[in-house]
C-alpha atoms as a PDB file:
ATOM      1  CA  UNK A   1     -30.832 -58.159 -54.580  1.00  0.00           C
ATOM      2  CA  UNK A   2     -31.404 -59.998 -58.007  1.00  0.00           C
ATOM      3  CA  UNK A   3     -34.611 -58.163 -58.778  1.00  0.00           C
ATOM      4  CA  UNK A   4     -37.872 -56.876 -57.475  1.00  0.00           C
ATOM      5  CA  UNK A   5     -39.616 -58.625 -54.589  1.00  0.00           C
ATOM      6  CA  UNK A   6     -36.406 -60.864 -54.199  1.00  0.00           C
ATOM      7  CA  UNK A   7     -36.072 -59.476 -50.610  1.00  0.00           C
ATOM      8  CA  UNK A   8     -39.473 -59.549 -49.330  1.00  0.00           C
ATOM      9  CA  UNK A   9     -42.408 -61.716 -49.483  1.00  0.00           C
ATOM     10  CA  UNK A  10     -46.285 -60.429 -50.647  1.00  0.00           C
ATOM     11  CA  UNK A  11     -48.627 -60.487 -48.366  1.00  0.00           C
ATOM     12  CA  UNK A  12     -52.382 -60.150 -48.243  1.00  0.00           C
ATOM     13  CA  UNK A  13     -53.938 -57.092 -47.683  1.00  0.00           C
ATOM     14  CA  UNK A  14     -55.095 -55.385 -44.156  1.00  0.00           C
ATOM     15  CA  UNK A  15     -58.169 -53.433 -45.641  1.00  0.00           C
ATOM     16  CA  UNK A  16     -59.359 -52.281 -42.349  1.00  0.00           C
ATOM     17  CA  UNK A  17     -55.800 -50.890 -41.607  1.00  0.00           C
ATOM     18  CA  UNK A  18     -55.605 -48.795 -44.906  1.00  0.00           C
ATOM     19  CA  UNK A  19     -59.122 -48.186 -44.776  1.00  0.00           C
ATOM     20  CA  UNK A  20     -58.471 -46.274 -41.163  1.00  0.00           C
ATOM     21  CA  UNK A  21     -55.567 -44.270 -42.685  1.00  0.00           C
ATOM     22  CA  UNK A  22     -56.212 -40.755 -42.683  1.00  0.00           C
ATOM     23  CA  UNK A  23     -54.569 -39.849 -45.416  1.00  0.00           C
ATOM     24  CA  UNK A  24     -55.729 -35.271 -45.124  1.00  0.00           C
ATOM     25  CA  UNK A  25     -54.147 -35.742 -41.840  1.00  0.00           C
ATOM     26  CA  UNK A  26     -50.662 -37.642 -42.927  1.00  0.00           C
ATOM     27  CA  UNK A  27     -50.724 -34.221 -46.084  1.00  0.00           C
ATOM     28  CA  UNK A  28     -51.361 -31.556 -43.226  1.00  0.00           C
ATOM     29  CA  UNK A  29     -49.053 -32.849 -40.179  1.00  0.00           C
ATOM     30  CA  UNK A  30     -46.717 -34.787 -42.735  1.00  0.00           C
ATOM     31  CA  UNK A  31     -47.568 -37.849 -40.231  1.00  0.00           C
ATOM     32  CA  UNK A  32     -43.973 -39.603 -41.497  1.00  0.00           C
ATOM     33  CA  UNK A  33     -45.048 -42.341 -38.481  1.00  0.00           C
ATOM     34  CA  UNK A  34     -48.601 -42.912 -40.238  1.00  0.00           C
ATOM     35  CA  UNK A  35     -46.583 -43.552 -43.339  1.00  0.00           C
ATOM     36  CA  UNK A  36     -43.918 -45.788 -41.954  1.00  0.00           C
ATOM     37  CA  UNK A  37     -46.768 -47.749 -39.757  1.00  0.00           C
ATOM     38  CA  UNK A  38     -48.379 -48.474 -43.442  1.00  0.00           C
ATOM     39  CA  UNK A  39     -45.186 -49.302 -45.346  1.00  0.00           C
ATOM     40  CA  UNK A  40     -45.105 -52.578 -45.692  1.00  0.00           C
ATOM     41  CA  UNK A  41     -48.683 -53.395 -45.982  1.00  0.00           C
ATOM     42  CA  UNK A  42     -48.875 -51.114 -49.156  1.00  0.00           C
ATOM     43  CA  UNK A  43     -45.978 -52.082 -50.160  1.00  0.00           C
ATOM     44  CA  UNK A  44     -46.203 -55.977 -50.530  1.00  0.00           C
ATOM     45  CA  UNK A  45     -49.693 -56.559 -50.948  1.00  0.00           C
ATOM     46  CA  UNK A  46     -50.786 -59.255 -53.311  1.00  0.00           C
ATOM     47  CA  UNK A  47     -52.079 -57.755 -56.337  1.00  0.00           C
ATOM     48  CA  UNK A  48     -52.404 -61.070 -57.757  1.00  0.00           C
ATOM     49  CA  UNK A  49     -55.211 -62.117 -54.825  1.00  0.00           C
ATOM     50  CA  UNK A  50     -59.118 -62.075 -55.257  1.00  0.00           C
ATOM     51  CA  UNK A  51     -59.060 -58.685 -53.859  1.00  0.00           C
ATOM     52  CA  UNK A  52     -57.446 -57.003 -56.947  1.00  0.00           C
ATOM     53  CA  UNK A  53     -60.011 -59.049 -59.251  1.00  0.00           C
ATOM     54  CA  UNK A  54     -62.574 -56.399 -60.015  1.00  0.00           C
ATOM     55  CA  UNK A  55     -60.127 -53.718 -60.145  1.00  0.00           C
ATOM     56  CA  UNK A  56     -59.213 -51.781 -63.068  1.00  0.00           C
ATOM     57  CA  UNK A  57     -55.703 -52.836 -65.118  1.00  0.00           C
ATOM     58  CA  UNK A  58     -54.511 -49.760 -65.783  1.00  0.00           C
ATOM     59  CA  UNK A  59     -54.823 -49.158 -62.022  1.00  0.00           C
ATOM     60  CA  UNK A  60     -53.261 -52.480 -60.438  1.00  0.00           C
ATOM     61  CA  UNK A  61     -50.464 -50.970 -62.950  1.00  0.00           C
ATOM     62  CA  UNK A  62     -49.988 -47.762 -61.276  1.00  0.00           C
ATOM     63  CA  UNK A  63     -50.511 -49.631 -57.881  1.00  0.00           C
ATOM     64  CA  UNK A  64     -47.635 -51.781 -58.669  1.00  0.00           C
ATOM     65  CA  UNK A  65     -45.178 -49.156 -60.191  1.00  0.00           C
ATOM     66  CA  UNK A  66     -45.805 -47.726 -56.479  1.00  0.00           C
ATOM     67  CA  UNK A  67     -45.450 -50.642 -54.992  1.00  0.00           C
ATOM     68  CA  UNK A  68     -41.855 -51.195 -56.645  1.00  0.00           C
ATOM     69  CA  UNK A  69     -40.857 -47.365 -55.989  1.00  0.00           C
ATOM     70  CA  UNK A  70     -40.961 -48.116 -52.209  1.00  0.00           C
ATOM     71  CA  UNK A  71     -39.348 -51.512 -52.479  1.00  0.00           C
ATOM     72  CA  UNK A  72     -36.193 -49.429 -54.517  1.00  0.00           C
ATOM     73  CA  UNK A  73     -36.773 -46.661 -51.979  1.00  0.00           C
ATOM     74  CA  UNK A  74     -36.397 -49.370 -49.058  1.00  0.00           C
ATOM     75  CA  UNK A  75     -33.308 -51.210 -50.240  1.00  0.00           C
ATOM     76  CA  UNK A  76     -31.848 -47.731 -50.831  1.00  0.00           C
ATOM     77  CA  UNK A  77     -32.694 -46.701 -47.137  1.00  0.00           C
ATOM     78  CA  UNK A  78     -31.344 -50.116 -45.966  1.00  0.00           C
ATOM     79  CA  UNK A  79     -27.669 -49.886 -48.030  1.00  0.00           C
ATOM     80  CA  UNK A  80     -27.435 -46.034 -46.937  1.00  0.00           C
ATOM     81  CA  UNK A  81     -28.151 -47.499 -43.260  1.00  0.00           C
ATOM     82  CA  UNK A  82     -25.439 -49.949 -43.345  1.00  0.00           C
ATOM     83  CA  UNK A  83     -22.914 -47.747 -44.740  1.00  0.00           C
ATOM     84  CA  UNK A  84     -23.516 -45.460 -42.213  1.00  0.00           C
ATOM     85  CA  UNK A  85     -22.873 -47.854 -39.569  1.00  0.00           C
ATOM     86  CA  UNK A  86     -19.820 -48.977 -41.432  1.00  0.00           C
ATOM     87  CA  UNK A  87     -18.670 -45.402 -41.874  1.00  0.00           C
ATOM     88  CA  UNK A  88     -18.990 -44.803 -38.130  1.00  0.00           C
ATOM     89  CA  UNK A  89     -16.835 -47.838 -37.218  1.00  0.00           C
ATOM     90  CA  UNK A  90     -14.292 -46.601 -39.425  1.00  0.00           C
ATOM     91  CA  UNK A  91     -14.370 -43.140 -37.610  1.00  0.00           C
ATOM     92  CA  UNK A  92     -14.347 -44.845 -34.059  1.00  0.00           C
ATOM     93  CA  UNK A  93     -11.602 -46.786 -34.559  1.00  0.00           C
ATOM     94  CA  UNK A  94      -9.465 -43.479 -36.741  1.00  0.00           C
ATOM     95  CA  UNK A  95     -10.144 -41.749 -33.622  1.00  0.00           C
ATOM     96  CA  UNK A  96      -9.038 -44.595 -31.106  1.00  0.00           C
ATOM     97  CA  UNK A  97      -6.006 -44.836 -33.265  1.00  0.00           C
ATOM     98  CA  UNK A  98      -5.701 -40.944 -32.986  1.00  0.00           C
ATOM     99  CA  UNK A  99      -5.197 -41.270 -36.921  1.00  0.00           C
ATOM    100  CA  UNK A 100      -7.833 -38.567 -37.295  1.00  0.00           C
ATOM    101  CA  UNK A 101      -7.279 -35.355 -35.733  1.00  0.00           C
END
């Protein structure tokens, strides 16, 4: 990837979805699903749209340091994925082989 957002496009915002996140719960239960269900639409929402236009500056700042965080912690999770599965080809075919014992 040449840079951030190169990967993935921004999208509007689904207020109603965030605004039904219950965010105590996700803390107490460490809801991981409630999290990954919510990725992308915190992730790539258009700060740029008429929704951010009354917001504060310093806060669409913050907003967007987050927002690049998860995109980082994505492509991480996505080149750790695939060399995984490249790793595990490798083993299946050492072990079909019988060069690993």
């Amino acid at each position: 990837s040449s840079g951030i957002n190169a990967e993935w496009p921004l999208l509007p915002g689904d207020w109603k979805l965030l605004a039904n996140v219950d965010v105590d719960k996700i803390t107490r239960e460490l809801d991981y699903q409630a999290l990954q269900a919510n990725i992308m639409n915190v992730a790539f929402c258009d700060t740029n749209s008429q929704d951010f236009v009354e917001v504060d500056d310093d806060f669409i700042k913050l907003y967007k340091l987050g927002q690049y965080t998860i995109e980082y912690l994505l492509h991480c999770q996505e080149y750790l994925s695939h060399g995984t599965v490249e790793l595990e080809a490798k083993l299946r075919e050492a072990m079909r082989v019988g060069t690993l014992l």
